[in-house]
N, C-alpha and C. Protein backbone atom coordinates (compact mmCIF):
# COMPACT_ATOMS: atom_id res chain seq x y z
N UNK A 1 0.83 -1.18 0.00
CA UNK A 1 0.00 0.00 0.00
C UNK A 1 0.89 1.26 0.00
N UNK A 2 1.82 1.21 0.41
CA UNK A 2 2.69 2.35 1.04
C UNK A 2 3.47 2.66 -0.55
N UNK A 3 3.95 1.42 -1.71
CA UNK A 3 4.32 1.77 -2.75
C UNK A 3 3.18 2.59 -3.36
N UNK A 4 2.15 2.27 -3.64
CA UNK A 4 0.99 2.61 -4.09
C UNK A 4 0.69 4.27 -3.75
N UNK A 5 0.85 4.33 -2.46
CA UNK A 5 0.53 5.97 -2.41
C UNK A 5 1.52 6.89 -2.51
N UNK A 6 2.91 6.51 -2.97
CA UNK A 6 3.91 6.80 -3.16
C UNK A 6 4.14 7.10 -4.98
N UNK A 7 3.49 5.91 -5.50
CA UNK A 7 3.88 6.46 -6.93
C UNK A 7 2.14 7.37 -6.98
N UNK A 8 1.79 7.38 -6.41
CA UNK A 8 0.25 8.41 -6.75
C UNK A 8 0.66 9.77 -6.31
N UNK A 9 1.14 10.27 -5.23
CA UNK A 9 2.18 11.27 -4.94
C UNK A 9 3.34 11.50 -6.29
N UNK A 10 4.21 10.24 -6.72
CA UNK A 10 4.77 10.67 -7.42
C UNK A 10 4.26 11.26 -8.88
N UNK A 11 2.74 10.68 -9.36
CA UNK A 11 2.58 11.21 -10.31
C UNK A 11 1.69 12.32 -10.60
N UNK A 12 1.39 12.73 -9.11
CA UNK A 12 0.32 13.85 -9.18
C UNK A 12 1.58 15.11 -9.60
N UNK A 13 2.96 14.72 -8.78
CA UNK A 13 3.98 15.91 -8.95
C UNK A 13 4.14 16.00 -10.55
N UNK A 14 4.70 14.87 -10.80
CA UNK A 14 5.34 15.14 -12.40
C UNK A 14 4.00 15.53 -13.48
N UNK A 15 2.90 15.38 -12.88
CA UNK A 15 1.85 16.14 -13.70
C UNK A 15 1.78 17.51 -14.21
N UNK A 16 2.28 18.05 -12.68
CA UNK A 16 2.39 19.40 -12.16
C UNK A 16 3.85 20.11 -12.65
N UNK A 17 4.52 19.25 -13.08
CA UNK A 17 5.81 19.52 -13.48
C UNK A 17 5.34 19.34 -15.19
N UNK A 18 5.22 18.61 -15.41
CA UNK A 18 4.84 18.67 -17.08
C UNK A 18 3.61 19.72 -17.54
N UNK A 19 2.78 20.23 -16.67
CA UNK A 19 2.11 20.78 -16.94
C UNK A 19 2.69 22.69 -17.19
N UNK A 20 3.61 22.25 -16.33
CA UNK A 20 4.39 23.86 -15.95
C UNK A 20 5.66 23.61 -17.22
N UNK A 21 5.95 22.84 -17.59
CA UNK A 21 6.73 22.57 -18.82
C UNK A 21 6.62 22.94 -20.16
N UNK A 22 4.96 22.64 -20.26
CA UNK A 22 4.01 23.28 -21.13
C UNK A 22 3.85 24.57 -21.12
N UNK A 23 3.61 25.51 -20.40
CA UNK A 23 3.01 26.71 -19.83
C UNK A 23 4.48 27.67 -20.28
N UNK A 24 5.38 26.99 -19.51
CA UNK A 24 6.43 27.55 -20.25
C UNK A 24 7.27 27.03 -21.66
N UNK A 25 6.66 26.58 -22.36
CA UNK A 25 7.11 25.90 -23.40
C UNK A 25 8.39 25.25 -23.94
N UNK A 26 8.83 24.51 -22.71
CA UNK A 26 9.33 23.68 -22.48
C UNK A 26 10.36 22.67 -23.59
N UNK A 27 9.06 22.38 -23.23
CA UNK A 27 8.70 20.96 -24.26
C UNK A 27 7.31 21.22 -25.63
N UNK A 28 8.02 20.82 -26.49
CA UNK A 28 6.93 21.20 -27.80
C UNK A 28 5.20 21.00 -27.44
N UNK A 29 4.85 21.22 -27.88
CA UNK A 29 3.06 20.82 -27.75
C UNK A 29 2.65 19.85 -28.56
N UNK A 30 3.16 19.11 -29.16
CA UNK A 30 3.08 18.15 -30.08
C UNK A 30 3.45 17.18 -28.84
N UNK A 31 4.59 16.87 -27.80
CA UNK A 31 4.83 15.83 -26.95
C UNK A 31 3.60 16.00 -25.69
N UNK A 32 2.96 17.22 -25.40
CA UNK A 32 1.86 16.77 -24.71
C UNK A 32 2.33 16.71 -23.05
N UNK A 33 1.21 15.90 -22.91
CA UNK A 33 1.58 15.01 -21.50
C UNK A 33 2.12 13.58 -21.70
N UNK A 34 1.79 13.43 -22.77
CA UNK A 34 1.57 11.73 -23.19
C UNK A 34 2.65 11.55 -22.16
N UNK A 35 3.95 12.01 -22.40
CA UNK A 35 5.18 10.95 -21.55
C UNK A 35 4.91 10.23 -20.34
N UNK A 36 3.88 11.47 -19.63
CA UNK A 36 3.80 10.95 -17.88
C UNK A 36 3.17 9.61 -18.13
N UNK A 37 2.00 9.54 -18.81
CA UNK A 37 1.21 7.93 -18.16
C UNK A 37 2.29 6.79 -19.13
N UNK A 38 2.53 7.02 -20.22
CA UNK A 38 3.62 6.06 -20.95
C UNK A 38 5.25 6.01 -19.60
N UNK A 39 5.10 6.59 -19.29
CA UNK A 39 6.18 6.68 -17.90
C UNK A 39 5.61 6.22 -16.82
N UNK A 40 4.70 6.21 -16.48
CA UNK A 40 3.99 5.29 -15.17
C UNK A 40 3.62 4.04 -15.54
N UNK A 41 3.24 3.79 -16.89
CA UNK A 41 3.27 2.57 -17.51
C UNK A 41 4.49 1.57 -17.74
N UNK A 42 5.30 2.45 -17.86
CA UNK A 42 6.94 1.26 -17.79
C UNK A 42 7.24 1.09 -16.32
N UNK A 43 6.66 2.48 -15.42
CA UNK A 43 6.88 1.95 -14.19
C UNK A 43 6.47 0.29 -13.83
N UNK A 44 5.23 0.72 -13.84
CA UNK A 44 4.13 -0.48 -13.69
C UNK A 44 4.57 -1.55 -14.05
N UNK A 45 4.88 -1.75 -15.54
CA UNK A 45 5.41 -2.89 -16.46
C UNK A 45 6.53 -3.32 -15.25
N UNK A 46 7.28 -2.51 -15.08
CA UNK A 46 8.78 -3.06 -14.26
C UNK A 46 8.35 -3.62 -12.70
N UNK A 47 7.49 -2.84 -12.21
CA UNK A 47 6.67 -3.57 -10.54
C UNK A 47 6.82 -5.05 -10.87
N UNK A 48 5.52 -5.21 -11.99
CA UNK A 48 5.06 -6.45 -12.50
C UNK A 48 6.12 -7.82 -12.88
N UNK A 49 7.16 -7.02 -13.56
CA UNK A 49 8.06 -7.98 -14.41
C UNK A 49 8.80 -8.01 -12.63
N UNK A 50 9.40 -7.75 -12.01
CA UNK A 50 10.29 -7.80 -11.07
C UNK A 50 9.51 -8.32 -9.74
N UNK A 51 8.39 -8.28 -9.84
CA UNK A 51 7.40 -9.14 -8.50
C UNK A 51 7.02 -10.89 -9.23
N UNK A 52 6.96 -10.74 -10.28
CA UNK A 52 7.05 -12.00 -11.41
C UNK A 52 8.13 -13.21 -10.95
N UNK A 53 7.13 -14.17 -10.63
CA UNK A 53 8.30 -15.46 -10.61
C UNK A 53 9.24 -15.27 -11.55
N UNK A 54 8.61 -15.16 -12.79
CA UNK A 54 10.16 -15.64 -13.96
C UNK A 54 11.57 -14.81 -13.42
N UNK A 55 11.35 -13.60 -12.96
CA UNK A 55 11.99 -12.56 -12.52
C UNK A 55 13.02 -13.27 -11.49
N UNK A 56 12.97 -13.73 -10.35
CA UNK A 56 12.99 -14.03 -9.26
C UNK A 56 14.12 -15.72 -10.27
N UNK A 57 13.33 -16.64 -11.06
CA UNK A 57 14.22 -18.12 -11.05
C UNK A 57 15.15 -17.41 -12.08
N UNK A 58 15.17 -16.48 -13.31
CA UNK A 58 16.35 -15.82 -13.75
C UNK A 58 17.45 -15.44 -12.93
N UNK A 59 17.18 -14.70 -12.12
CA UNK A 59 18.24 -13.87 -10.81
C UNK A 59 18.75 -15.36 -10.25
N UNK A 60 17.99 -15.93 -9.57
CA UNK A 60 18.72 -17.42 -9.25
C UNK A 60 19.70 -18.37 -10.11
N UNK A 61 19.28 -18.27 -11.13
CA UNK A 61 20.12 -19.09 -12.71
C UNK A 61 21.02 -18.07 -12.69
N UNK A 62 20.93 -17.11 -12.88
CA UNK A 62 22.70 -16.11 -12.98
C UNK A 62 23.15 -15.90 -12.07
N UNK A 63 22.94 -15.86 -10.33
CA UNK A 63 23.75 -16.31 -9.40
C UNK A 63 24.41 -17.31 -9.07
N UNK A 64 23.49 -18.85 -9.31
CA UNK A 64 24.42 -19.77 -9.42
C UNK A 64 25.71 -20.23 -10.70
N UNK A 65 25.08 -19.60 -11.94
CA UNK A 65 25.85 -19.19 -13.00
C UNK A 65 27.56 -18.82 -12.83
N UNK A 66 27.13 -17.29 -11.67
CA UNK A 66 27.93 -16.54 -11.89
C UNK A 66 29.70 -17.03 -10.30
N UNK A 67 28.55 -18.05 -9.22
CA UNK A 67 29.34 -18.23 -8.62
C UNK A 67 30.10 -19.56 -8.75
């Protein structure tokens, strides 16, 4: 839970930061906001892939690999 209200904090900021990015024209108007949720989305993707068994018996196969 505590990750959870942490990246919701984190993305209310960078909203507020991309939004002020804009305002001052920053960043073109053609890039938008899009980046933030495509950026909370790879977050996400990476939670997922790294809480993921496969995640977890890889790291094990290249530790015993590596020792």
């Amino acid at each position: 839970m505590t990750v959870a209200v942490l990246l919701y904090f984190t993305f209310i900021n960078l909203q507020r930061v991309a939004e002020r990015l804009l305002q001052d024209q920053l960043i073109p108007g053609w890039l938008g906001m899009w980046w933030l949720p495509l950026l909370m989305l790879a977050v996400a993707g990476a939670i997922q892939w790294i809480d993921s068994n496969w995640f977890w018996a890889q790291r094990r196969r290249w530790r015993i690999r590596r020792a």
